[in-house]
N, C-alpha and C. Protein backbone atom coordinates (compact mmCIF):
# COMPACT_ATOMS: atom_id res chain seq x y z
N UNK A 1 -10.50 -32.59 -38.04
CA UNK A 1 -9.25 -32.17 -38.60
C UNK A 1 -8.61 -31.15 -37.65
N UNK A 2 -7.04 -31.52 -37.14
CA UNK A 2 -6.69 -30.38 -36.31
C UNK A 2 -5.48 -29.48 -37.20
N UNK A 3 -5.85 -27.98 -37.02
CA UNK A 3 -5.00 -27.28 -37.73
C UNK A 3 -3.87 -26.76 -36.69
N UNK A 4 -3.07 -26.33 -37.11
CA UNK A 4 -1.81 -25.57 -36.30
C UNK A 4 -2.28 -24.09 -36.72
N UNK A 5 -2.06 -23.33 -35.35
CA UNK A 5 -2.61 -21.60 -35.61
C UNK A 5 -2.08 -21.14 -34.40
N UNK A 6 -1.48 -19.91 -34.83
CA UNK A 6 -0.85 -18.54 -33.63
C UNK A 6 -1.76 -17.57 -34.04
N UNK A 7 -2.33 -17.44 -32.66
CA UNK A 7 -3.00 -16.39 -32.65
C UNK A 7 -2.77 -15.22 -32.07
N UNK A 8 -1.75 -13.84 -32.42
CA UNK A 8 -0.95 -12.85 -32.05
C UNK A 8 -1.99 -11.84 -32.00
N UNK A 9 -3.58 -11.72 -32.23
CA UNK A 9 -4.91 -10.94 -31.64
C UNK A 9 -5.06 -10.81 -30.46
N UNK A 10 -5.85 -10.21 -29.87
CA UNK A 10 -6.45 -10.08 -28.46
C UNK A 10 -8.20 -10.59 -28.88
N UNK A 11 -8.34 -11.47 -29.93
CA UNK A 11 -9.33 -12.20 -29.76
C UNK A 11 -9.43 -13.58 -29.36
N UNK A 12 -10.17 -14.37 -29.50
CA UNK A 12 -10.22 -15.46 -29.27
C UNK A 12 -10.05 -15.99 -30.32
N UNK A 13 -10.02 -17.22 -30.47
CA UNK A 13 -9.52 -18.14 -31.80
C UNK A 13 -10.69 -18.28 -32.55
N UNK A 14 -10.57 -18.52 -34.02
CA UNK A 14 -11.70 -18.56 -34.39
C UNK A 14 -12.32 -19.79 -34.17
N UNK A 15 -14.00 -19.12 -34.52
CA UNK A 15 -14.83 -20.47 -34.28
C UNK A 15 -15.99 -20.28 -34.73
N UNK A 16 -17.09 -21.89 -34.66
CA UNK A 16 -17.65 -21.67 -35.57
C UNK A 16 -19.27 -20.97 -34.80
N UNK A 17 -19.88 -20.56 -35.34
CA UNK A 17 -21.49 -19.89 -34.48
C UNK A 17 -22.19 -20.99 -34.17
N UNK A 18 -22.39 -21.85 -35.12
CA UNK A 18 -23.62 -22.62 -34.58
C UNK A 18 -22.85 -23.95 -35.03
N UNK A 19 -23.25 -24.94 -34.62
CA UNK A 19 -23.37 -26.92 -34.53
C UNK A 19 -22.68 -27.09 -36.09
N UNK A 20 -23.59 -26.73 -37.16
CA UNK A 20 -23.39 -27.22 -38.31
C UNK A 20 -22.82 -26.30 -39.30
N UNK A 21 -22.35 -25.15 -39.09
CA UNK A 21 -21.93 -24.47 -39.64
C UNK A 21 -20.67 -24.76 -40.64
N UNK A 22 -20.10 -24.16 -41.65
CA UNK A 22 -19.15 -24.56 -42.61
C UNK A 22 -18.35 -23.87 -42.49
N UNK A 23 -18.75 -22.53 -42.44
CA UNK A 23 -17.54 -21.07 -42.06
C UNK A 23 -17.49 -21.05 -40.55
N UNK A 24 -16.13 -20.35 -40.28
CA UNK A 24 -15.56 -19.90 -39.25
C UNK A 24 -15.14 -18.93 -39.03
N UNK A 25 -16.20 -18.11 -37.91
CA UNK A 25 -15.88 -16.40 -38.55
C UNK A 25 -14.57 -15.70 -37.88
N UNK A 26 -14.03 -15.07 -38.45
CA UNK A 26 -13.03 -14.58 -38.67
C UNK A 26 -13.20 -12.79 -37.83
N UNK A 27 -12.20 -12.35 -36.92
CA UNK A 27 -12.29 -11.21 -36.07
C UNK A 27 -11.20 -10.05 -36.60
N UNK A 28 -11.81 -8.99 -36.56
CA UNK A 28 -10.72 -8.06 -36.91
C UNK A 28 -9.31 -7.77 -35.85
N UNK A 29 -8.58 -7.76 -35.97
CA UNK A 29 -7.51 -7.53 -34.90
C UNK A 29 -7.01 -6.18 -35.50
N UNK A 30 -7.97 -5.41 -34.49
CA UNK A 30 -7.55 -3.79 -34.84
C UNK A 30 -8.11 -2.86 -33.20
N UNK A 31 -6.86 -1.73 -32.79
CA UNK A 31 -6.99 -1.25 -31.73
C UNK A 31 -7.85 -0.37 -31.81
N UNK A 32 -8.30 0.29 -32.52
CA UNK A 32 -9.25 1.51 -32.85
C UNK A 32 -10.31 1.40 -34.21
N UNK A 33 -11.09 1.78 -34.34
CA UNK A 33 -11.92 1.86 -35.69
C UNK A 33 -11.51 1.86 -37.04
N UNK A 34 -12.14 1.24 -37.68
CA UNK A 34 -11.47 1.32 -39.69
C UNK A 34 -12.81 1.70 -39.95
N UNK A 35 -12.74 2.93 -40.62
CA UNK A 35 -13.84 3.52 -41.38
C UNK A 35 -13.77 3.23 -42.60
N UNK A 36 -14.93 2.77 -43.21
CA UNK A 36 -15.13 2.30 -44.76
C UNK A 36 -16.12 3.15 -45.31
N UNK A 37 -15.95 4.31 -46.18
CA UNK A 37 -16.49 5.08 -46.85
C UNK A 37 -17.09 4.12 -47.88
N UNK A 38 -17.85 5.23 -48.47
CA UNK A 38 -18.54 4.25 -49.26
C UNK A 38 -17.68 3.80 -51.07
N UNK A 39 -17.88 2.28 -50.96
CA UNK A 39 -17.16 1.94 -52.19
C UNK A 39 -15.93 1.62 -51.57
N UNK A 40 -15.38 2.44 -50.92
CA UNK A 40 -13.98 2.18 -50.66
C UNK A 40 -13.40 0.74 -49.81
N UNK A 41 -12.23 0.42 -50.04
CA UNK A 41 -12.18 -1.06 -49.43
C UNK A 41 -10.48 -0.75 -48.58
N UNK A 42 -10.20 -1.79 -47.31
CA UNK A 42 -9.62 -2.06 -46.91
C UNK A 42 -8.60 -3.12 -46.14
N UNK A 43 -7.65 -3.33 -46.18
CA UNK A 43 -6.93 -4.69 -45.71
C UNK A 43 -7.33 -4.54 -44.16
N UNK A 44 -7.99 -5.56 -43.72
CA UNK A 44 -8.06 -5.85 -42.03
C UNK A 44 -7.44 -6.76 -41.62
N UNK A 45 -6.44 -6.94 -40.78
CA UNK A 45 -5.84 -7.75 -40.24
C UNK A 45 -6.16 -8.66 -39.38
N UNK A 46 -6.09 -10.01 -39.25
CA UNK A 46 -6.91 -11.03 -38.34
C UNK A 46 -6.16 -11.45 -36.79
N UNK A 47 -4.79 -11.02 -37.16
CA UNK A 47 -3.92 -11.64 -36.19
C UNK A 47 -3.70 -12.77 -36.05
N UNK A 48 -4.24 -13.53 -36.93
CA UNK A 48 -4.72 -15.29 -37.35
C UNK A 48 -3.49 -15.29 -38.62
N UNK A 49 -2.42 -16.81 -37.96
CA UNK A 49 -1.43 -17.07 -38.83
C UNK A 49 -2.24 -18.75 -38.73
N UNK A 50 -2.01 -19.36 -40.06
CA UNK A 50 -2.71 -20.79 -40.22
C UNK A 50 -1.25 -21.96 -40.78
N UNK A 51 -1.49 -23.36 -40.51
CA UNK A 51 -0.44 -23.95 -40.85
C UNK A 51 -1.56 -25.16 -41.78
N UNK A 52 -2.10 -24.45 -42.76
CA UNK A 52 -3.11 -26.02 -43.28
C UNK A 52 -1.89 -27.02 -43.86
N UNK A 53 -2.75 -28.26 -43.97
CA UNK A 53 -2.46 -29.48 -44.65
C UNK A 53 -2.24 -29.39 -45.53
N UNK A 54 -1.21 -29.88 -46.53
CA UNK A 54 -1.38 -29.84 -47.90
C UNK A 54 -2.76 -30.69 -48.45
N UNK A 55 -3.05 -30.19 -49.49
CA UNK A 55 -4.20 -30.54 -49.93
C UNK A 55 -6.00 -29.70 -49.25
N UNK A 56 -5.12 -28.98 -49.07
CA UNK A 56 -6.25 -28.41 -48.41
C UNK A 56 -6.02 -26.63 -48.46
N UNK A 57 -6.87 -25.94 -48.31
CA UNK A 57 -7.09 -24.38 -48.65
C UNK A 57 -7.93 -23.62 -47.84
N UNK A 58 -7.68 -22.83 -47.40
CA UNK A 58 -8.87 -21.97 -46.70
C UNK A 58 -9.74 -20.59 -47.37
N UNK A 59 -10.78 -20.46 -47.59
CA UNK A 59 -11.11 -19.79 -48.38
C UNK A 59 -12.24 -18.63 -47.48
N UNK A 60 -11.70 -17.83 -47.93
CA UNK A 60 -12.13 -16.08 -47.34
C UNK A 60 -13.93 -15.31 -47.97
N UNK A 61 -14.58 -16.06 -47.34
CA UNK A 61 -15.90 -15.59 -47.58
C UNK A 61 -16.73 -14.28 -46.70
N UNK A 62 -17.91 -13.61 -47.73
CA UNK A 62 -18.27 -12.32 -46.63
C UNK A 62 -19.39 -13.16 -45.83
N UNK A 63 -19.74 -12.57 -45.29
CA UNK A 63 -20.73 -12.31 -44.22
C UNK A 63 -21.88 -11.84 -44.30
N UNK A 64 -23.36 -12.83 -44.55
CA UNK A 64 -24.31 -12.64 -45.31
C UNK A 64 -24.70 -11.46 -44.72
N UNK A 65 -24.92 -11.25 -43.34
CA UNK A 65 -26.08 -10.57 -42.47
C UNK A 65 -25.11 -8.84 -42.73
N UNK A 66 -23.91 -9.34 -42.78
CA UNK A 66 -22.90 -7.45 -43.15
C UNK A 66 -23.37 -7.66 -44.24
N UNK A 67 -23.48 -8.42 -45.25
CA UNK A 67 -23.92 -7.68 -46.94
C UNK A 67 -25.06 -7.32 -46.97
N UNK A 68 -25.80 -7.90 -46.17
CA UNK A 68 -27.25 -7.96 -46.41
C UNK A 68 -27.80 -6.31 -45.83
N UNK A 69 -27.55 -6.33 -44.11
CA UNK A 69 -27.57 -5.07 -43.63
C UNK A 69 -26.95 -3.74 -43.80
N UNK A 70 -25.43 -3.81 -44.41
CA UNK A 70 -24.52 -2.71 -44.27
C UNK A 70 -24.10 -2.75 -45.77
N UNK A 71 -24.25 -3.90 -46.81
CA UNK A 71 -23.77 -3.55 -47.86
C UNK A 71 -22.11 -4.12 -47.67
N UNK A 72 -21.64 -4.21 -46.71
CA UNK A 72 -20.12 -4.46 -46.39
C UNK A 72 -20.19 -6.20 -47.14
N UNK A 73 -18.91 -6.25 -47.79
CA UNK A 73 -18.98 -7.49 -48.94
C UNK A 73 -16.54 -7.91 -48.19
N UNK A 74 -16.30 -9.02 -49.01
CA UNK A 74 -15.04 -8.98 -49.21
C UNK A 74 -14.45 -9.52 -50.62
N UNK A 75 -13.42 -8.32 -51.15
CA UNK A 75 -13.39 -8.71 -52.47
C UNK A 75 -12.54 -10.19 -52.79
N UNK A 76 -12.24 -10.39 -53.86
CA UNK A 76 -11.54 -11.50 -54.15
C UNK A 76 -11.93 -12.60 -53.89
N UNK A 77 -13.42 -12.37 -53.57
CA UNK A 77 -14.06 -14.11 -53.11
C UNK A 77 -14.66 -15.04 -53.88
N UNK A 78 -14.36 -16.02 -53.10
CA UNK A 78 -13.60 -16.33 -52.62
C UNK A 78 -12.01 -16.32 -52.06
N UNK A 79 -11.48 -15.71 -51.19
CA UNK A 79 -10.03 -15.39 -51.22
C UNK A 79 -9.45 -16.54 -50.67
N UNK A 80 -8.32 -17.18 -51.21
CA UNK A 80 -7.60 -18.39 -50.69
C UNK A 80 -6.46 -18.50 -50.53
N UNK A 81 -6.22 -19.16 -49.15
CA UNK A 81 -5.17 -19.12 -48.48
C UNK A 81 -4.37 -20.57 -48.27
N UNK A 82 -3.31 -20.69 -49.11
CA UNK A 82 -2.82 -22.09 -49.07
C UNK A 82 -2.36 -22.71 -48.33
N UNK A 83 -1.78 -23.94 -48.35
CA UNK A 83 -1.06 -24.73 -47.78
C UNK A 83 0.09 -23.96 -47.11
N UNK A 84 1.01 -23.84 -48.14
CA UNK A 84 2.30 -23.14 -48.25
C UNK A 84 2.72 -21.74 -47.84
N UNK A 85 1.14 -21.17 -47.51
CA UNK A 85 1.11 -19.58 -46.83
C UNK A 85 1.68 -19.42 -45.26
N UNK A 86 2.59 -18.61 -45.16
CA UNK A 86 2.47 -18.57 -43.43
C UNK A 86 2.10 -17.30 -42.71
N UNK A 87 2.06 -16.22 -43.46
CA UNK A 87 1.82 -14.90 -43.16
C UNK A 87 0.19 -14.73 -43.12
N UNK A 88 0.18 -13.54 -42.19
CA UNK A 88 -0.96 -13.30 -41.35
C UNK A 88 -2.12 -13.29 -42.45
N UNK A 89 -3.26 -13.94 -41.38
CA UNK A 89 -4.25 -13.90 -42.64
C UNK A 89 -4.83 -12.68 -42.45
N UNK A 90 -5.12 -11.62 -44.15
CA UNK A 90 -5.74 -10.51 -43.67
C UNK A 90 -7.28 -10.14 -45.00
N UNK A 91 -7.52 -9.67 -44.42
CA UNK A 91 -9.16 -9.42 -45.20
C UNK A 91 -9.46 -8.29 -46.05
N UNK A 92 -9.71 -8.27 -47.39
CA UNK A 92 -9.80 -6.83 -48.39
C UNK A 92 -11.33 -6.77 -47.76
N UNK A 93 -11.88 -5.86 -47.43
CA UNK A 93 -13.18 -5.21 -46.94
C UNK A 93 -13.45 -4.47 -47.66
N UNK A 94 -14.47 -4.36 -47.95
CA UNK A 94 -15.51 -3.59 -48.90
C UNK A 94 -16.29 -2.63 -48.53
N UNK A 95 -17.12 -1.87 -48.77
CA UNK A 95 -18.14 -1.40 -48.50
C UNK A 95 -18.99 -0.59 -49.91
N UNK A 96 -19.66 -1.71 -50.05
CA UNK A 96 -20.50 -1.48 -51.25
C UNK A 96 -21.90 -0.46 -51.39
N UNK A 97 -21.97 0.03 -50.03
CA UNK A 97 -23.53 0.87 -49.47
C UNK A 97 -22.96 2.03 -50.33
N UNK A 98 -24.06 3.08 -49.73
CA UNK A 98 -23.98 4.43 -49.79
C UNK A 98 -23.96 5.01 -48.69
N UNK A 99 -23.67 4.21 -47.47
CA UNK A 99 -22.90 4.81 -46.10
C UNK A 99 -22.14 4.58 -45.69
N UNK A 100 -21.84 5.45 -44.57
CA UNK A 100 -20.08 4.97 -43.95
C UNK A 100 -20.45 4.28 -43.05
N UNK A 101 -18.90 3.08 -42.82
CA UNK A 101 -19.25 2.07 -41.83
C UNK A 101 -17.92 1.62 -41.18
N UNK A 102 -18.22 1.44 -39.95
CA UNK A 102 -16.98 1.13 -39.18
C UNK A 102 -16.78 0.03 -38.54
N UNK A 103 -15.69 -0.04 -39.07
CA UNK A 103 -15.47 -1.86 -38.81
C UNK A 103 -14.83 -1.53 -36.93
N UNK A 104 -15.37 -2.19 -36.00
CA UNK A 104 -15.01 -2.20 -35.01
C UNK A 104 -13.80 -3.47 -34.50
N UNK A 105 -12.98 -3.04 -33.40
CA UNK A 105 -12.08 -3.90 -33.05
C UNK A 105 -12.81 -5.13 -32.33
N UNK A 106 -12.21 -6.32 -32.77
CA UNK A 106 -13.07 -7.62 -32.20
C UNK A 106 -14.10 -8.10 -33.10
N UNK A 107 -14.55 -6.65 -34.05
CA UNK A 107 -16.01 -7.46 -34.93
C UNK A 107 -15.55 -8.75 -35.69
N UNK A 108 -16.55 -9.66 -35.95
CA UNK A 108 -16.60 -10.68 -36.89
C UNK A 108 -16.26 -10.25 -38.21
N UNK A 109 -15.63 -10.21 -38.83
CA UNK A 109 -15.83 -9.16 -40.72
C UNK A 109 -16.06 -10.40 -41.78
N UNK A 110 -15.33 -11.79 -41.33
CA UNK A 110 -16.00 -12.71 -42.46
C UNK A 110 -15.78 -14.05 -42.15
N UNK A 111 -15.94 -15.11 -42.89
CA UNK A 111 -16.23 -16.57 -42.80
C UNK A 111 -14.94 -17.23 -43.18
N UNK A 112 -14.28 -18.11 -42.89
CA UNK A 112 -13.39 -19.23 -43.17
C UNK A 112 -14.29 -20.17 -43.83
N UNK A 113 -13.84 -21.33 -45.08
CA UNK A 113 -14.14 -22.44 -45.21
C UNK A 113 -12.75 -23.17 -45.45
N UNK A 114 -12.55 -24.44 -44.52
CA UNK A 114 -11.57 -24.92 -44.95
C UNK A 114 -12.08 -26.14 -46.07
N UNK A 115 -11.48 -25.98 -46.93
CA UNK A 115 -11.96 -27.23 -47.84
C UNK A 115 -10.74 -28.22 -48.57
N UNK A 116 -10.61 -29.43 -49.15
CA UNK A 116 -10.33 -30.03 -49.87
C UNK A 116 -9.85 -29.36 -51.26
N UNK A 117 -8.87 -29.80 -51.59
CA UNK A 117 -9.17 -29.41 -53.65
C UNK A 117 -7.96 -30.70 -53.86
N UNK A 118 -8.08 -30.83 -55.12
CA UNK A 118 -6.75 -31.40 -55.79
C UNK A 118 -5.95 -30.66 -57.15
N UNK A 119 -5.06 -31.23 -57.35
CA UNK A 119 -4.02 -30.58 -57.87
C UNK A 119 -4.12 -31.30 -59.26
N UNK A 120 -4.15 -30.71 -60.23
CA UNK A 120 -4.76 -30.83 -61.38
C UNK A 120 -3.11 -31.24 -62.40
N UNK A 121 -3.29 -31.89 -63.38
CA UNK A 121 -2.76 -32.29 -64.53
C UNK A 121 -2.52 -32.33 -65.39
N UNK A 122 -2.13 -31.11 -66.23
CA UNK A 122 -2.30 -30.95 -67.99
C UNK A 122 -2.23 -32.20 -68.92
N UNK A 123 -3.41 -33.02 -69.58
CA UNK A 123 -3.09 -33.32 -70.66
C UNK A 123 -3.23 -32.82 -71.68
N UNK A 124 -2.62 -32.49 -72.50
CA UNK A 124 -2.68 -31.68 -73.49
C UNK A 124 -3.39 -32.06 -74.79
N UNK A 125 -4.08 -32.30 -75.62
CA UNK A 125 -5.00 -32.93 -76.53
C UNK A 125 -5.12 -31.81 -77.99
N UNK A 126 -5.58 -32.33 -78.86
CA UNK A 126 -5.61 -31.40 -80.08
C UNK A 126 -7.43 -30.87 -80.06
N UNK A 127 -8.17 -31.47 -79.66
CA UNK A 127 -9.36 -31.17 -79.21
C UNK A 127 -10.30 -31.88 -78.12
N UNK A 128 -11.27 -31.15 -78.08
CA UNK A 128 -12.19 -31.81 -76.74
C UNK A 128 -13.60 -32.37 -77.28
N UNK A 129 -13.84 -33.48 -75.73
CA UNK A 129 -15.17 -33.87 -76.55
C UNK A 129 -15.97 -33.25 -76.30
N UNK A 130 -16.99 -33.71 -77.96
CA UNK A 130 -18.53 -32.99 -77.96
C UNK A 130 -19.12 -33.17 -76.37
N UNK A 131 -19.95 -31.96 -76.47
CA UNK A 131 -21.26 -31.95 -75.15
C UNK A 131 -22.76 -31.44 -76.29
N UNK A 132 -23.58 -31.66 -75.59
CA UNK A 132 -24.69 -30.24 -76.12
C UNK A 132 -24.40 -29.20 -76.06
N UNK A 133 -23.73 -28.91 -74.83
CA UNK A 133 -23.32 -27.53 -74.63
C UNK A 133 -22.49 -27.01 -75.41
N UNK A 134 -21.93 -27.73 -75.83
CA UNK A 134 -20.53 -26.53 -76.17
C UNK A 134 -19.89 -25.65 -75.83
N UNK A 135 -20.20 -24.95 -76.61
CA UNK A 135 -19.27 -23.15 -75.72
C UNK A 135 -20.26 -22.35 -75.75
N UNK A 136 -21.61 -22.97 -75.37
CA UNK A 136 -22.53 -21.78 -74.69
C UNK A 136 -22.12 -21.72 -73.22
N UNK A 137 -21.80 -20.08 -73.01
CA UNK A 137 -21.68 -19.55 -71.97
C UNK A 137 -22.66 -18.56 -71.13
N UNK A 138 -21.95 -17.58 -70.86
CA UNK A 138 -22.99 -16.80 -69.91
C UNK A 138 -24.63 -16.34 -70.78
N UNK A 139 -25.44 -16.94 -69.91
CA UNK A 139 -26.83 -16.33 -70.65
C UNK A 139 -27.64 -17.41 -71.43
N UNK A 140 -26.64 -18.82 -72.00
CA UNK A 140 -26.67 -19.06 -73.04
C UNK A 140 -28.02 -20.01 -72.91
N UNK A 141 -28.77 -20.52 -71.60
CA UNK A 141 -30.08 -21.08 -71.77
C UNK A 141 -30.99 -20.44 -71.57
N UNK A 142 -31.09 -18.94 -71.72
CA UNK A 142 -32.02 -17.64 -72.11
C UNK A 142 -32.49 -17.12 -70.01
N UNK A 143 -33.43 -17.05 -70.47
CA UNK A 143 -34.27 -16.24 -69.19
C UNK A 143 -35.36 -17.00 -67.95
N UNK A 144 -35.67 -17.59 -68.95
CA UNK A 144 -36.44 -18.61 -68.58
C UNK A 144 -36.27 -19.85 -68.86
């Protein structure tokens, strides 16, 4: 699949790490340091403008090895970026630790997935059909 993209960063375009990968990590386009206190979150800018397909979405995932090591997460995630979007793609950053952390210029901060969806249809009905389930929700097949 080829996408249309301006890339107004001093990084390289994104891409993916390894052969089989699904995400495409995503670079901060910032001249100096963003400090992320703890808890506190911030918009990072990618310098990455996207032209997807209709029918298609890009979706804003964190970065196992930053959550895992630094606690650094991104909210709204999945965050998605439509068809119809043309403005810069930019990243809410997190920092969920109990230390401070600095997002450096050029770092990786998170994952692209471009995926598929479709566009859904109200029929409207007076009720729905039985399942077993029902309206058991969160919790609702216990612990074990």
């Amino acid at each position: 699949m080829k996408i249309k993209i301006v890339n107004k960063s001093g990084n390289p375009l994104p891409s993916y790490s390894t052969e089989h990968a699904a995400g495409i990590d995503l670079r901060a386009d910032l001249t100096e340091e963003v400090v992320l206190e703890p808890l506190q979150r911030k918009l990072v800018p990618t310098g990455i403008y996207l032209e997807l397909p209709v029918g298609y979405e890009a979706q804003i995932r964190p970065r196992s090895g930053m959550a895992l090591k630094h606690g650094i997460s991104v909210l709204n995630t999945p965050g998605t970026i439509d068809a119809d979007y043309r403005g810069e793609v930019g990243v809410i950053v997190v920092n969920l630790s109990s230390e401070t952390y600095a997002i450096s210029p050029g770092e990786r901060i998170c994952q692209m997935v471009i995926s598929k969806h479709e566009t859904a249809e109200w029929v409207e009905v007076e009720e729905l059909q039985h399942t077993d389930r029902g309206a058991g929700g969160f919790g609702h097949t216990g612990k074990r």
